[in-house]
Protein backbone atom coordinates (compact mmCIF):
# COMPACT_ATOMS: atom_id res chain seq x y z
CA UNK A 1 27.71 -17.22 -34.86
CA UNK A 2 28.31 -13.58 -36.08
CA UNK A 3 26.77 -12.34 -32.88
CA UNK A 4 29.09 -14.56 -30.54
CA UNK A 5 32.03 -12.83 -32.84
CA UNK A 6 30.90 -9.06 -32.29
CA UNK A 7 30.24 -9.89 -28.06
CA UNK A 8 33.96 -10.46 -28.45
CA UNK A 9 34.83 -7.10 -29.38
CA UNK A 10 32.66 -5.86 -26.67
CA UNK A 11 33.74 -4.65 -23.07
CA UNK A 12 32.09 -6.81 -19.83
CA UNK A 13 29.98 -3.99 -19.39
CA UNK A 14 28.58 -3.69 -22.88
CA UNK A 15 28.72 -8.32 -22.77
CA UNK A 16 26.52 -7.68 -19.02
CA UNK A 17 24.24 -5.87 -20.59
CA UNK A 18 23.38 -7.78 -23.14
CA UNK A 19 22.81 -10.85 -21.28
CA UNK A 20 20.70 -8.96 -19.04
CA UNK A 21 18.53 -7.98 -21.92
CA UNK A 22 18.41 -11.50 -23.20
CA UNK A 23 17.55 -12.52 -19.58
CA UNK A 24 14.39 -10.47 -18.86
CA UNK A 25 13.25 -10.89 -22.60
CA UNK A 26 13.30 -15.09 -21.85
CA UNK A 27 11.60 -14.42 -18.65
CA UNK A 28 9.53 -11.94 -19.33
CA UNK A 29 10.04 -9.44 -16.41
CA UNK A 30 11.14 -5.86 -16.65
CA UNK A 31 14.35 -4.74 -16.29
CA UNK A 32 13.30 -2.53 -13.14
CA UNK A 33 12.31 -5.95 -11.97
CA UNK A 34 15.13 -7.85 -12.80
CA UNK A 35 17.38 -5.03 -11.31
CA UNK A 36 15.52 -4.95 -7.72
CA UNK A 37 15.76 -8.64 -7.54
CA UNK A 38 19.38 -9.14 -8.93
CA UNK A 39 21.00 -6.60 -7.46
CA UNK A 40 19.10 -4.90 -5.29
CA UNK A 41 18.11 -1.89 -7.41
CA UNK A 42 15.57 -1.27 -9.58
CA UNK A 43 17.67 1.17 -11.57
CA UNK A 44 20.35 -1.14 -12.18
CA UNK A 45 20.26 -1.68 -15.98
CA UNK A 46 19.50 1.96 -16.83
CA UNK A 47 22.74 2.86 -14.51
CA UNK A 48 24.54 0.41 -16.54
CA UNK A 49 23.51 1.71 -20.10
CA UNK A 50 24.35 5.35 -19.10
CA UNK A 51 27.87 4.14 -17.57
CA UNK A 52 27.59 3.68 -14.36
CA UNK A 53 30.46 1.75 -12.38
CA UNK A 54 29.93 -1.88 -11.20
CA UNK A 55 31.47 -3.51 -8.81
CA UNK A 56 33.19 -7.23 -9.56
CA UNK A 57 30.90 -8.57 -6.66
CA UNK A 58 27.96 -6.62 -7.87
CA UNK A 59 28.21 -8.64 -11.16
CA UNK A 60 28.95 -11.59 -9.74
CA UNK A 61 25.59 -11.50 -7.79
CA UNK A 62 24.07 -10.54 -11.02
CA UNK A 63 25.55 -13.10 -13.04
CA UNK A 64 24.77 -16.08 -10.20
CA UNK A 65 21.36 -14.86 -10.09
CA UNK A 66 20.55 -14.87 -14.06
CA UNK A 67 22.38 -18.42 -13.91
CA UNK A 68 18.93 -19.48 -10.94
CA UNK A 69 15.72 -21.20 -11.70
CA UNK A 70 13.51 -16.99 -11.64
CA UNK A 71 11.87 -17.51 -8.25
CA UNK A 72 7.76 -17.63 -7.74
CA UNK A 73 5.57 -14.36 -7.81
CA UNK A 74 5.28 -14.74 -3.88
CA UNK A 75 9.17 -15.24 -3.65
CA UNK A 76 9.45 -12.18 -5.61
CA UNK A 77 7.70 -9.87 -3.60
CA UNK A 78 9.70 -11.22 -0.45
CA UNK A 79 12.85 -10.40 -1.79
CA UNK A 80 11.63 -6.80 -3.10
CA UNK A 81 10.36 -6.43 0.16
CA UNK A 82 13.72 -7.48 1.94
């Protein structure tokens, strides 16, 4: 309960982060992963943590992707190979 009371107090960017986190953690992929995948960019999360801008349809992808069954090993590599 206490931690849905401190995401309050956070910004989006700070909220994104930590859901990402949460994500990858259930899943049990790296971020770098998670990042190519999600948004294209296997960077992603460590741009995030250091600042980095988003873009409102950049974390909508994001946020409809973490909300998708994780696709298959094979599917993976197609879409880091896309």
């Amino acid at each position: 309960m206490m931690y849905h009371t401190i995401l309050g107090f956070m910004s989006n960017h700070t909220k994104l982060i930590r859901e990402i986190e949460d994500y990858v953690r259930r899943r049990g992929i790296a971020e770098t992963t998670f990042g190519r995948m999600a948004a294209g960019d296997s960077y992603f999360v460590s741009r995030l943590r250091k600042g980095g801008s988003l873009l409102v349809r950049t974390e909508e992808r994001v946020r409809n992707f973490m909300k998708e069954p994780l696709p298959t090993r094979a599917k993976r590599k197609e879409v880091a190979n896309a």
